[in-house]
Protein backbone atom coordinates (compact mmCIF):
# COMPACT_ATOMS: atom_id res chain seq x y z
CA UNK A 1 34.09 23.93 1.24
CA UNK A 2 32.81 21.44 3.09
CA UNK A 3 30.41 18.76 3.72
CA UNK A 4 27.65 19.16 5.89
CA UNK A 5 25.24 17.01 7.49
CA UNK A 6 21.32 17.33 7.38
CA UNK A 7 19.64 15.78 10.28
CA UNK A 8 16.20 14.01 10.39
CA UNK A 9 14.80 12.26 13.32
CA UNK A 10 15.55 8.77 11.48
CA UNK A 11 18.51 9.34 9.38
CA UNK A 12 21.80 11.18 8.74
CA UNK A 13 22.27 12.41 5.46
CA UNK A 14 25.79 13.72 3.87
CA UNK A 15 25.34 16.69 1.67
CA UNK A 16 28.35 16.53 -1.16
CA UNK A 17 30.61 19.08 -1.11
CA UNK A 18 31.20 20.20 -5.10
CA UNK A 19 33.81 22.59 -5.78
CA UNK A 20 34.93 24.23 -8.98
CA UNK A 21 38.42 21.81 -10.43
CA UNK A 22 40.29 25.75 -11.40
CA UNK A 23 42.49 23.70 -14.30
CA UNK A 24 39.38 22.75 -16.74
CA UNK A 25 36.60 24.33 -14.64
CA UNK A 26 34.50 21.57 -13.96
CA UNK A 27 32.83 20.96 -10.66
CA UNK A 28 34.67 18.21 -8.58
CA UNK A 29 32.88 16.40 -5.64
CA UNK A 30 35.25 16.35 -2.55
CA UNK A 31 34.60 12.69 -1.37
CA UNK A 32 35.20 11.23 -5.08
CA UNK A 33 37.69 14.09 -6.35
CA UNK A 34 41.07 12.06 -8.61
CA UNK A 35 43.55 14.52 -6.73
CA UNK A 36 43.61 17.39 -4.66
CA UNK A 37 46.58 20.06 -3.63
CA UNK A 38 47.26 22.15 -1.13
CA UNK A 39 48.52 25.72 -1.93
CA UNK A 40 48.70 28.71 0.95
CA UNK A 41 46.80 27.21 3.04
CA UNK A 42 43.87 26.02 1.05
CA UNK A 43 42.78 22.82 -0.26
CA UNK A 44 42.10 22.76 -4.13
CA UNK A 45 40.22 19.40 -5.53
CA UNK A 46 40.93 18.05 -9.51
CA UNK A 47 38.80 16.18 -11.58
CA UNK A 48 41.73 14.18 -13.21
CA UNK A 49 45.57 13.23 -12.70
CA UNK A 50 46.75 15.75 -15.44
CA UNK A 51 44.92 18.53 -14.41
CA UNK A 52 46.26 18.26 -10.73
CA UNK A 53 49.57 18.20 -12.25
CA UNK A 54 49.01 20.86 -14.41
CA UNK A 55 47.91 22.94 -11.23
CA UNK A 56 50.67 21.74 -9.47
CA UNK A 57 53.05 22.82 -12.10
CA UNK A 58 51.98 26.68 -11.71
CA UNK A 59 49.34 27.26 -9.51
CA UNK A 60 49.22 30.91 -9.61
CA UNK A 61 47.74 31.12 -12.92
CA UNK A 62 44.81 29.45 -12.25
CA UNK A 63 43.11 31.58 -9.58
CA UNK A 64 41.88 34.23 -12.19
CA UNK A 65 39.83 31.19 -13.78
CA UNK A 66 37.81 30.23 -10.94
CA UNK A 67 34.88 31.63 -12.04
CA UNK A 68 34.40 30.59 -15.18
CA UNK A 69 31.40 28.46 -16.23
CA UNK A 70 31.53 24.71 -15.57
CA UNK A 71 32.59 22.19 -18.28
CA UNK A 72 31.55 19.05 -19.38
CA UNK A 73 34.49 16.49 -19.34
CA UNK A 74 37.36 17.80 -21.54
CA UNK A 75 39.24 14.83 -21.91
CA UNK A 76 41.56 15.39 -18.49
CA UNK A 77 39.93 12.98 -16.34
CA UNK A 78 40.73 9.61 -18.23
């Protein structure tokens, strides 16, 4: 996903781009994201270090957990 920009005859505005962090599910804006991977050919962000690491680690067994429900903070981000 990403950003796009709203127009306005005075200003530019950036829209943030939030995406879904697939380690601990919670959503992840682009710009401020801790980490991010690559993996076949797409870009995934992380809220934290650990849980890029995690993803990193394995990163097939994340994809079926993409749709869960977002989280609050679980501790992975510190």
């Amino acid at each position: 996903m990403s950003a796009c920009l709203i127009h306005d005859m005075k200003n530019q505005v950036a829209v943030k781009a939030v995406v879904k962090d697939l380690v601990c599910g919670m959503d992840v804006e682009t710009a401020t994201a801790a980490g991010h991977s690559e993996h076949k050919g797409h870009t995934y962000y992380f809220c934290g270090v650990s849980c890029k690491q995690k993803f990193d680690l394995n990163p097939e067994q994340y994809f079926d957990k993409s749709s869960a429900p977002a989280k609050t903070c679980c501790g992975c981000c510190s």
